[in-house]
C-alpha atoms as a PDB file:
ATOM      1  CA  UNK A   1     138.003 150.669 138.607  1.00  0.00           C
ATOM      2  CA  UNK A   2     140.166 152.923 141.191  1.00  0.00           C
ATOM      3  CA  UNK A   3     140.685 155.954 141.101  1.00  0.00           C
ATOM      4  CA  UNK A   4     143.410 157.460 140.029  1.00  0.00           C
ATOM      5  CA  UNK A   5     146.348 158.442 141.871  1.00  0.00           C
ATOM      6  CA  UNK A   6     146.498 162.213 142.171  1.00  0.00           C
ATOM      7  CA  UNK A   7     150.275 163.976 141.288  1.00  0.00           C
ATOM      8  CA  UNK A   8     150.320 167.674 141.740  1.00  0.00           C
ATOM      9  CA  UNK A   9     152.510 169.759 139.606  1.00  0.00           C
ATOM     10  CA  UNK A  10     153.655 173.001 141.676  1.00  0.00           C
ATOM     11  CA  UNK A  11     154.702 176.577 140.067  1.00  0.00           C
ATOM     12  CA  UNK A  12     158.182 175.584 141.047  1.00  0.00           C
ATOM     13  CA  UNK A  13     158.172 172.362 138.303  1.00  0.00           C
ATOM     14  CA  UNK A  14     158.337 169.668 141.298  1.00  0.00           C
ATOM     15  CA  UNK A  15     155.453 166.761 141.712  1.00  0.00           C
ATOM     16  CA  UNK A  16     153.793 166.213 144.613  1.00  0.00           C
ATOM     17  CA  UNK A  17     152.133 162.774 145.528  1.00  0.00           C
ATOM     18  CA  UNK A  18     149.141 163.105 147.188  1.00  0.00           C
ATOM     19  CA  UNK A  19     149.220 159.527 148.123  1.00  0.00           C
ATOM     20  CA  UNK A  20     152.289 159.331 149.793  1.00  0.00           C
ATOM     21  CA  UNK A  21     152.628 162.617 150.922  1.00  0.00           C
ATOM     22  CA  UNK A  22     156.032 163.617 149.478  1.00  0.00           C
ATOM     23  CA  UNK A  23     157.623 164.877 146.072  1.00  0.00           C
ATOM     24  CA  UNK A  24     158.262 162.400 143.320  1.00  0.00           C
ATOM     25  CA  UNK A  25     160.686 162.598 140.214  1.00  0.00           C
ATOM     26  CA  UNK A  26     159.263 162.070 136.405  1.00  0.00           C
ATOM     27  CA  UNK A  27     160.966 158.594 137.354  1.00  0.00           C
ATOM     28  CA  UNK A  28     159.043 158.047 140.346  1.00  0.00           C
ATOM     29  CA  UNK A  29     155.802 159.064 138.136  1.00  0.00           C
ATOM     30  CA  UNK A  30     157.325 156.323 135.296  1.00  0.00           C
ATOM     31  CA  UNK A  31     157.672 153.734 137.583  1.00  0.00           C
ATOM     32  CA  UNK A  32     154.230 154.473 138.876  1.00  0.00           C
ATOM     33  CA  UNK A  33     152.850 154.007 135.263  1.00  0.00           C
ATOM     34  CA  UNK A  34     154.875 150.669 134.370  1.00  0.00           C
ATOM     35  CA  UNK A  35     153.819 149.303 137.801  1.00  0.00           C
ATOM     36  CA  UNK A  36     149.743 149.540 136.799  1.00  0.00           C
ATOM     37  CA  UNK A  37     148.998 152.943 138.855  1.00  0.00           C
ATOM     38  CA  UNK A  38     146.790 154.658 137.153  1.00  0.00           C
ATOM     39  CA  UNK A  39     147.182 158.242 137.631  1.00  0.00           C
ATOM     40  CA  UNK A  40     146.017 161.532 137.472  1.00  0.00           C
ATOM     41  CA  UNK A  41     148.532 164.797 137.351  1.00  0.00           C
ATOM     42  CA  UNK A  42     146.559 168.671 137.917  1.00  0.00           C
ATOM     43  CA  UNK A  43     148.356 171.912 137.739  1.00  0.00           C
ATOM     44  CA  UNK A  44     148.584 172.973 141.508  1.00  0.00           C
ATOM     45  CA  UNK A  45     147.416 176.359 140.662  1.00  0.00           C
ATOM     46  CA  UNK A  46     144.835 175.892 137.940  1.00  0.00           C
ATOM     47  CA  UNK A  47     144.052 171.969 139.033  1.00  0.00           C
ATOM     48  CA  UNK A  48     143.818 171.851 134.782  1.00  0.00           C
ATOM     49  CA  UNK A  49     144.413 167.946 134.376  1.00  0.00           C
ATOM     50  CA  UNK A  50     147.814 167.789 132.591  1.00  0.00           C
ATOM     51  CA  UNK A  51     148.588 164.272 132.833  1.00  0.00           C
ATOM     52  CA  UNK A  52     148.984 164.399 128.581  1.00  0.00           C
ATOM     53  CA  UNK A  53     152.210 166.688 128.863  1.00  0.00           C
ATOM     54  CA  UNK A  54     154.036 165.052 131.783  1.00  0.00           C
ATOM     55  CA  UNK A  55     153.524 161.589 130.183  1.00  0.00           C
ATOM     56  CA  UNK A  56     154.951 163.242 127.080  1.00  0.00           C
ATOM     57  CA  UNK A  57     157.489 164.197 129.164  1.00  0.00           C
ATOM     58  CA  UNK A  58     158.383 161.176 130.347  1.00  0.00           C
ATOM     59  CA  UNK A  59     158.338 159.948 127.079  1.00  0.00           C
ATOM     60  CA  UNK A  60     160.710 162.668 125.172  1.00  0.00           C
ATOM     61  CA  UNK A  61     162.613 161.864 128.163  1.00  0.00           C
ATOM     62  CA  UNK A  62     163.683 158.025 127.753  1.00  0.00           C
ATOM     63  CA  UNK A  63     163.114 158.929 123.783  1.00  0.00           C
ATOM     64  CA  UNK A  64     166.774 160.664 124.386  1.00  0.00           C
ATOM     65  CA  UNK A  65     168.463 157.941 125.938  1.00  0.00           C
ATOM     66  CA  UNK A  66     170.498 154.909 124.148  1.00  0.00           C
ATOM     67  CA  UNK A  67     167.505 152.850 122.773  1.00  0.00           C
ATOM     68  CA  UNK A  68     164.944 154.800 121.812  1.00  0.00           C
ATOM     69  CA  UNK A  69     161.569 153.436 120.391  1.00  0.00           C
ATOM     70  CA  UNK A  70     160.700 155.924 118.349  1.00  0.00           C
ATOM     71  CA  UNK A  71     162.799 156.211 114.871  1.00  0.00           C
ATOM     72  CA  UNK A  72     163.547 159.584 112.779  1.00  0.00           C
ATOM     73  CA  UNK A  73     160.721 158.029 110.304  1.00  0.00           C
ATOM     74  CA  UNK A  74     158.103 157.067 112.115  1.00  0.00           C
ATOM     75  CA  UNK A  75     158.346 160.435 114.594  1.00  0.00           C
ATOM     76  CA  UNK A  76     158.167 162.132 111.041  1.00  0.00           C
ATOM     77  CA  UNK A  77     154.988 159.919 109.917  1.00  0.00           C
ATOM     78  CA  UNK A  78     153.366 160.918 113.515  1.00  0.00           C
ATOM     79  CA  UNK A  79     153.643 164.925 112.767  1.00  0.00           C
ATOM     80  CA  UNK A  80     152.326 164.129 109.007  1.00  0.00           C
ATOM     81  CA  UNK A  81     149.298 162.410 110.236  1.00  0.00           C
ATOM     82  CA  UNK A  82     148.191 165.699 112.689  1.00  0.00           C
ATOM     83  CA  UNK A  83     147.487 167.101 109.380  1.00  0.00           C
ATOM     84  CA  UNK A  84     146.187 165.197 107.181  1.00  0.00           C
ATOM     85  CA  UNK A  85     142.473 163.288 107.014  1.00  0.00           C
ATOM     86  CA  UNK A  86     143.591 160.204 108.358  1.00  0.00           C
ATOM     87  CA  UNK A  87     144.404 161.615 112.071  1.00  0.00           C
ATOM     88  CA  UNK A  88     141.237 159.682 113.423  1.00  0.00           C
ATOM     89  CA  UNK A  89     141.849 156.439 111.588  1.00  0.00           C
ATOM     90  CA  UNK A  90     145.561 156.698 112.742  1.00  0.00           C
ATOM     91  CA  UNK A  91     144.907 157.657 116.360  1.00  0.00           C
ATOM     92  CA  UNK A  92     142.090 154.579 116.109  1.00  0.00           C
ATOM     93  CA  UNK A  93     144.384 152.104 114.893  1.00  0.00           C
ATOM     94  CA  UNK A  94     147.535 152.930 117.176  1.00  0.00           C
ATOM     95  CA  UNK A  95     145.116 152.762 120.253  1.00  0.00           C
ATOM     96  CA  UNK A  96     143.738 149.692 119.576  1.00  0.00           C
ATOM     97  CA  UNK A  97     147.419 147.627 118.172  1.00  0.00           C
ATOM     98  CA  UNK A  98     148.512 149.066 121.472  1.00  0.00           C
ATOM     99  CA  UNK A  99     145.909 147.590 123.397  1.00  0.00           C
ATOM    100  CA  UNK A 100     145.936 144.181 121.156  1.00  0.00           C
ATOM    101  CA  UNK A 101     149.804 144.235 122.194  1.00  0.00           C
ATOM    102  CA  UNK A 102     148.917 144.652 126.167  1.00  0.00           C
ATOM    103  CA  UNK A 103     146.420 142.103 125.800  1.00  0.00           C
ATOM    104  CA  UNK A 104     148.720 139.568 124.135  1.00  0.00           C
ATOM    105  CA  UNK A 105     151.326 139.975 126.682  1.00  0.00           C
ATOM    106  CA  UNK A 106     149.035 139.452 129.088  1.00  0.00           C
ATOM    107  CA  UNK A 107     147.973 136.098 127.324  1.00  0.00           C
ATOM    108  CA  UNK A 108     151.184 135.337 126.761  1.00  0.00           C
ATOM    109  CA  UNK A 109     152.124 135.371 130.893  1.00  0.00           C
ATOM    110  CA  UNK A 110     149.507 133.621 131.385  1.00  0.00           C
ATOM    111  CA  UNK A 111     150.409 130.654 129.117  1.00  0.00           C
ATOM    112  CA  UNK A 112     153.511 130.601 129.937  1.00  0.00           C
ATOM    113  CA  UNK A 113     152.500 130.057 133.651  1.00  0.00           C
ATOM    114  CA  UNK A 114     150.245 127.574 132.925  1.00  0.00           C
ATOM    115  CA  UNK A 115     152.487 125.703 130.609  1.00  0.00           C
ATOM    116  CA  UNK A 116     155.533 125.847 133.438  1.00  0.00           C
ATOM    117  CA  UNK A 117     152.740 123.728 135.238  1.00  0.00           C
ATOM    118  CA  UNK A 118     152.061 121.270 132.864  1.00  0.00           C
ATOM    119  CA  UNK A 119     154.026 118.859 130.629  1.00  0.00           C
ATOM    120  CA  UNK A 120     152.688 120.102 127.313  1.00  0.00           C
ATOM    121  CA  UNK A 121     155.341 122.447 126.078  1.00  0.00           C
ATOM    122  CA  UNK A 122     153.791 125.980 124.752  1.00  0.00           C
ATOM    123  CA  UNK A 123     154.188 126.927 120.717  1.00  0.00           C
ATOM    124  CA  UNK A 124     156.060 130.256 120.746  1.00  0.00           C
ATOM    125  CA  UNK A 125     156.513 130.230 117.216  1.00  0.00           C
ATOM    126  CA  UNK A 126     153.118 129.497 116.604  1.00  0.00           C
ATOM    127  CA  UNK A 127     152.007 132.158 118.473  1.00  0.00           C
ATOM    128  CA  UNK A 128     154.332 134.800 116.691  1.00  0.00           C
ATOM    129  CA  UNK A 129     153.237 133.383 113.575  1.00  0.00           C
ATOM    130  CA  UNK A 130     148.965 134.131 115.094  1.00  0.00           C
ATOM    131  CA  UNK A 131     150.283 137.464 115.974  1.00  0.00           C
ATOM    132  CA  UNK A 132     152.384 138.605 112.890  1.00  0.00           C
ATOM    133  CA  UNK A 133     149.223 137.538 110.770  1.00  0.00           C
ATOM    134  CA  UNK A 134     147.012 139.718 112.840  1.00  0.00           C
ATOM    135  CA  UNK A 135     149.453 142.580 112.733  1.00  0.00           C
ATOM    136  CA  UNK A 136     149.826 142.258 108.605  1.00  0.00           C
ATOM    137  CA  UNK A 137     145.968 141.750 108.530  1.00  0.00           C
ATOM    138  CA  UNK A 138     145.730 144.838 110.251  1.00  0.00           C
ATOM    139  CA  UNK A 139     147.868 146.725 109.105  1.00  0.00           C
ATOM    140  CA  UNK A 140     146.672 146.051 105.829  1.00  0.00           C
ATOM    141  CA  UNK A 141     142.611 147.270 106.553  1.00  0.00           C
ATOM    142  CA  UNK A 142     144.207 150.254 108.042  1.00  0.00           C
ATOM    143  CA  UNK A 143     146.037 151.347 104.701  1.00  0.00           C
ATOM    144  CA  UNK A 144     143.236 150.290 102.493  1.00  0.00           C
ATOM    145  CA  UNK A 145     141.196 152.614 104.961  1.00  0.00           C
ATOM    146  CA  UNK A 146     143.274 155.590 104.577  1.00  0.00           C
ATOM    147  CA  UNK A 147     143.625 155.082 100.801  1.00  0.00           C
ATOM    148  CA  UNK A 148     147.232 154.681 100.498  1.00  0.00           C
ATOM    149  CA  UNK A 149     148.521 151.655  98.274  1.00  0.00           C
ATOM    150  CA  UNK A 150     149.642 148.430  99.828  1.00  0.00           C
ATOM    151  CA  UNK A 151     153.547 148.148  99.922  1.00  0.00           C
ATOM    152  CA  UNK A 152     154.535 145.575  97.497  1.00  0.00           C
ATOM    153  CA  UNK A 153     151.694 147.080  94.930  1.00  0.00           C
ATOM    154  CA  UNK A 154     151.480 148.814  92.447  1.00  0.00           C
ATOM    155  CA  UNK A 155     152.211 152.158  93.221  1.00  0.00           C
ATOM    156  CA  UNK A 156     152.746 150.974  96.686  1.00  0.00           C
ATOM    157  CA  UNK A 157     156.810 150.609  98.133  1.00  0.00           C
ATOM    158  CA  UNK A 158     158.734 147.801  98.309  1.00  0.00           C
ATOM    159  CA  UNK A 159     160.597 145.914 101.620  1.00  0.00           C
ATOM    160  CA  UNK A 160     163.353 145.744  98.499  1.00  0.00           C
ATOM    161  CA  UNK A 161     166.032 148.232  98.461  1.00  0.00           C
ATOM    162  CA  UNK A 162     166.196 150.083  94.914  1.00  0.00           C
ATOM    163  CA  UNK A 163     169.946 149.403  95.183  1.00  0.00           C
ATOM    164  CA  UNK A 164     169.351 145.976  94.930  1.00  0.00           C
ATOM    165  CA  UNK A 165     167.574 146.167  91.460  1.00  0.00           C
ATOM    166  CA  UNK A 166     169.416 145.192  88.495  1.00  0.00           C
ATOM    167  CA  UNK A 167     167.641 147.289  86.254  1.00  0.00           C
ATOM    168  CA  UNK A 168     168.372 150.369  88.657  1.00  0.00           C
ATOM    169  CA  UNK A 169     171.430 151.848  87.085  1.00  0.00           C
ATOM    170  CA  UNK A 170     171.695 154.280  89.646  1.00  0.00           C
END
């Protein structure tokens, strides 16, 4: 594995690339990320690693733009979990769907190139339909894990909207 690409942060809030000798933007750092670069960011000063925060950063950053990825809800079900008993499980389980998704993609490019070379037409929908399983499936032991009902159980929500029930006078 290489090492990391070392970013200083200086007093004055600017990052320096040690690489390329010169002073990148938190889009320069982004790009850096997206592009594979592993990297490395230390406090000029203190040379305290604080790679966490500038990703964060980055991350509050395009989180304020049109699209974000992040809704209200699940930002609100992140802060709940810090709390509560389940902050391992969670942290486990959104590390490793995150990784599942990477790896998938990865598979994914890799069909796809090998099915642009051959006659044999590749099964999209059949893969969606392998990967939604896996998700449900996994979602599911996570739940079960963390002792909360299954939605669509008893106790449990519902993908239905209440407003849609006919016995819901409300």
């Amino acid at each position: 594995m290489n090492e990391p690409r070392i970013i200083k942060k200086y007093p004055n809030r600017r990052l320096y690339d040690t690489e390329e000798s010169r002073y990148v933007t938190l889009s320069d750092v982004q790009k850096l990320v997206r592009s594979g670069t592993d990297i490395k960011v230390l406090d000029s000063q203190t040379s305290e690693d604080i790679t966490r925060s500038i990703l964060i950063q980055i991350i509050t950053d395009q989180e304020t733009g049109g699209d974000p990825l992040f809704t209200t809800e699940m930002l609100t079900r992140f802060i709940r979990f810090y709390d509560e008993a389940v902050h391992d499980a969670f942290s486990g389980y959104l590390d490793q769907s995150l990784r599942f998704f990477s790896e998938q993609q990865q598979r994914f490019a890799r069909q796809m190139h090998e099915a642009m070379g051959t006659k044999d037409v590749w099964d999209v929908g059949e893969m969606t339909r392998r990967n939604l399983k896996f998700w449900q499936d996994m979602q599911s032991e996570f739940f079960k894990a963390a002792g909360f009902p299954m939605p669509g159980t008893k106790g449990g929500s519902s993908d239905k909207d209440p407003k849609d029930d006919p016995e819901n006078k409300g």
